[in-house]
Protein backbone atom coordinates (compact mmCIF):
# COMPACT_ATOMS: atom_id res chain seq x y z
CA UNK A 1 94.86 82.77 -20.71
CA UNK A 2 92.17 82.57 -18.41
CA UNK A 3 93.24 81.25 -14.75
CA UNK A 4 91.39 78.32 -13.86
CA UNK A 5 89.58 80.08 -10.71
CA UNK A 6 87.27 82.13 -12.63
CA UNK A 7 87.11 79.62 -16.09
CA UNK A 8 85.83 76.71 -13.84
CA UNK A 9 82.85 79.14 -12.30
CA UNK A 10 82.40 80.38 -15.62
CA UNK A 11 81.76 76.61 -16.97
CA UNK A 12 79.95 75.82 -13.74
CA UNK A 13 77.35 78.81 -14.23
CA UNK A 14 76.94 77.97 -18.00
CA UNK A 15 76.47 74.32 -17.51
CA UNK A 16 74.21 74.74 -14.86
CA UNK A 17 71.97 77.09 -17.23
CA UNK A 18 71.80 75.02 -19.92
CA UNK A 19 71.18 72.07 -18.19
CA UNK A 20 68.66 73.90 -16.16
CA UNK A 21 66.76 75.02 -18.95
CA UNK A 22 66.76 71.80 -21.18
CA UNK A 23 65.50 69.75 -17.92
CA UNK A 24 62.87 72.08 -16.96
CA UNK A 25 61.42 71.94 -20.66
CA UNK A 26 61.49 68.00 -20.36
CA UNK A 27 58.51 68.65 -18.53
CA UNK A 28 56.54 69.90 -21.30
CA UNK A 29 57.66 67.90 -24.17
CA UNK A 30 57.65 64.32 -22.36
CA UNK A 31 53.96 64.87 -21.08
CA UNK A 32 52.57 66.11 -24.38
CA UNK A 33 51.86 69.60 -22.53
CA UNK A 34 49.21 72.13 -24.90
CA UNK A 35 52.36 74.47 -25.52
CA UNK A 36 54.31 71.61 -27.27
CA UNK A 37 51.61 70.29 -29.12
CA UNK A 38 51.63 74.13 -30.57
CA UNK A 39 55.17 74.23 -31.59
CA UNK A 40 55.04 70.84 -33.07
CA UNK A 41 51.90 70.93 -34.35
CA UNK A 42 52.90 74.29 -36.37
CA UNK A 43 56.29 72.44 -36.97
CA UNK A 44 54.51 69.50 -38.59
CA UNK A 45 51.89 71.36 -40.74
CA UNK A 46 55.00 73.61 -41.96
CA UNK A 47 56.96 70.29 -43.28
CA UNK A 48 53.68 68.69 -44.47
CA UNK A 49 53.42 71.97 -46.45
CA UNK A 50 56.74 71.30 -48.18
CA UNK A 51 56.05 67.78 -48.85
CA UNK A 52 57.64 66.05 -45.62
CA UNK A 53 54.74 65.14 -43.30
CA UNK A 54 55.47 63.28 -40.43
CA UNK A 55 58.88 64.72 -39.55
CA UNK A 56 57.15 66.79 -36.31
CA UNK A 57 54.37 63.73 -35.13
CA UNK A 58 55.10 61.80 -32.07
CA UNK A 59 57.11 58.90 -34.01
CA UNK A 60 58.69 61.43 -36.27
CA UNK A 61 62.59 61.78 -36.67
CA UNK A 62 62.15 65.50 -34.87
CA UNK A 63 59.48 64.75 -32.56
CA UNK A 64 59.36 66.14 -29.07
CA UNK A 65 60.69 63.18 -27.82
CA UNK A 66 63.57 62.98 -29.66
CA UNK A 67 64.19 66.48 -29.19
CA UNK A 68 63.81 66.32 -25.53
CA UNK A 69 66.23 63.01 -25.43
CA UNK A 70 68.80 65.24 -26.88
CA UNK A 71 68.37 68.02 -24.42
CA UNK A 72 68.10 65.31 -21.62
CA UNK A 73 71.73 63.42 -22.85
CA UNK A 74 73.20 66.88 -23.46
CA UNK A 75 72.70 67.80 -19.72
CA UNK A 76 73.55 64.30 -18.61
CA UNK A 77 76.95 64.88 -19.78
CA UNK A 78 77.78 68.49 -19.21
CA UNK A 79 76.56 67.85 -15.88
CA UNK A 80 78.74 64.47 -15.69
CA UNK A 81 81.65 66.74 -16.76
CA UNK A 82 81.28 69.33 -14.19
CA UNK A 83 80.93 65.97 -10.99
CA UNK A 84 83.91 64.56 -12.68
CA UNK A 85 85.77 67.74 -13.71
CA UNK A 86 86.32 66.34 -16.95
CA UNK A 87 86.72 69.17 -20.06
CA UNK A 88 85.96 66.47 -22.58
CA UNK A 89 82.56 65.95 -21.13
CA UNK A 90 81.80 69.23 -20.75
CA UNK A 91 83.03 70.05 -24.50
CA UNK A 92 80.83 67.30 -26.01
CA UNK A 93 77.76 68.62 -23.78
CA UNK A 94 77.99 71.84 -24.98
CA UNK A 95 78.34 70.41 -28.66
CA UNK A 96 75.37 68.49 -28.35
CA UNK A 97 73.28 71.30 -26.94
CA UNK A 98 74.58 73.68 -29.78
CA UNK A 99 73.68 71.23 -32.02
CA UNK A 100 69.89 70.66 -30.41
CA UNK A 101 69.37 74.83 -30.13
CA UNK A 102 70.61 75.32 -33.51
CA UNK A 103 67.49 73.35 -34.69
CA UNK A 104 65.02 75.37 -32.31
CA UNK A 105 66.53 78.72 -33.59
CA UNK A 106 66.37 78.03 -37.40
CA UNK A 107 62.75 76.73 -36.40
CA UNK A 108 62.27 79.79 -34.54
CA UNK A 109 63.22 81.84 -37.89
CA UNK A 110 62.51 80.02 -40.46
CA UNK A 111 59.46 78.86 -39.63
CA UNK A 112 55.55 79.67 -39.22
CA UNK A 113 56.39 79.13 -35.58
CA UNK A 114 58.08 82.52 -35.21
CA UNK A 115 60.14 84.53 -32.36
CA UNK A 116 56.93 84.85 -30.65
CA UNK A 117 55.41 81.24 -29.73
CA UNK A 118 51.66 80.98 -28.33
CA UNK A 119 50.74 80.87 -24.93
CA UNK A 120 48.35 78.35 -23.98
CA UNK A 121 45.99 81.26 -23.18
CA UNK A 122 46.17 82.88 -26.28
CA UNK A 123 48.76 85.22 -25.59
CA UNK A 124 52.13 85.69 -27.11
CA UNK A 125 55.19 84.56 -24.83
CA UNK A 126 57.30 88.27 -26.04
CA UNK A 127 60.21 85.68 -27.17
CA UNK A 128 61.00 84.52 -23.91
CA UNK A 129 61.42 80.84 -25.99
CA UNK A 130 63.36 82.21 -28.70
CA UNK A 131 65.49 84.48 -25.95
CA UNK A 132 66.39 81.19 -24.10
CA UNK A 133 66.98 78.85 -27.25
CA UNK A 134 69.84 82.26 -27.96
CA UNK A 135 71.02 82.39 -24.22
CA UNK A 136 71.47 78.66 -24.47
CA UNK A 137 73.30 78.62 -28.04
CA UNK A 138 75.78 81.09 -26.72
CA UNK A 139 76.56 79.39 -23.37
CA UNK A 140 76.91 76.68 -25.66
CA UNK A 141 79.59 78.85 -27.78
CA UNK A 142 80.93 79.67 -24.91
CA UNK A 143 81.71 76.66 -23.12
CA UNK A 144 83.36 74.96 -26.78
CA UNK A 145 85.22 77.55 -26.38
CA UNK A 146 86.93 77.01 -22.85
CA UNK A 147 87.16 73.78 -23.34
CA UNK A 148 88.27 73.47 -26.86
CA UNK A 149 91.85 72.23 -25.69
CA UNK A 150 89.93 69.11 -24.44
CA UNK A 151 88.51 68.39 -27.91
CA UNK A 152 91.28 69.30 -29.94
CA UNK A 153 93.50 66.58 -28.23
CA UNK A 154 90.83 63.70 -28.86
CA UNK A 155 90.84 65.08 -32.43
CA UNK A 156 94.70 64.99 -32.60
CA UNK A 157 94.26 61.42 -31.01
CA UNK A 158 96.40 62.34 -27.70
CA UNK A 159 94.46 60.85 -24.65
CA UNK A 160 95.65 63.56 -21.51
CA UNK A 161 92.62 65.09 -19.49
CA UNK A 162 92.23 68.52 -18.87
CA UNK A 163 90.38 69.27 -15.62
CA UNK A 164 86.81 71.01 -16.12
């Protein structure tokens, strides 16, 4: 067992990347920035392709902005866990983010849109994205992990609190 020293700056480190990464991209997908018009735009002529257009566009049910509302509620509440030192919050963060990166990656491989995503000046980003969207899923991992004591209790219906 880990001692709670070292687990809480392990959860404080991970949090703070994820959360770090998702806000910094809210940038980019709330003002309609060139580089997220590419990924969606490649997203959306994929799923037209198949015979689901609209799924990518700005109202669509993965749009940027409902992507980015994930990633923005998924750092609310890992970052509410570590100020309150609450497990559960932190647990249910890290779900939601490993949920929302889970989508980017099987975009990232499944997809036209590739490891390697398009700069805005032509070039190819080297997989920086694709490297973060992994980084992020296994903090993500990670963090369920620690903290799975926290879930497990609300899933056995017992209400005790296990600091963060």
């Amino acid at each position: 067992m880990t001692s709670t020293l070292p687990r809480r700056a392990l959860t404080i480190a991970l949090a703070l990347f994820i959360s770090t990464v998702f806000i910094q991209s809210l940038f980019f997908k709330f003002t309609d920035a060139p580089e997220t018009q590419y990924i969606f735009g490649t997203l959306e002529a994929w799923g037209a392709g198949l015979g689901f257009p609209g799924l990518f566009v700005h109202s669509g049910i993965f749009s940027q902005y409902v992507v980015g509302s994930a990633e923005l509620v998924a750092s609310a509440t890992l970052l509410m866990g570590l100020v309150r030192k609450q497990s559960l919050l932190v647990v249910l963060g890290g779900l939601l983010a490993m949920g929302v990166i889970s989508g980017a990656l099987f975009f990232h491989l499944f997809t036209p849109l590739g490891v390697q995503v398009l700069n805005t000046d032509g070039t190819l980003d080297g997989g920086q994205l694709f490297a973060m969207a992994c980084g992020i899923w296994v903090s993500s991992a990670v963090l369920i992990s620690i903290h799975r004591a926290a879930l497990m209790r609300v899933m056995a219906g017992t209400r005790g609190q296990e600091p963060a």
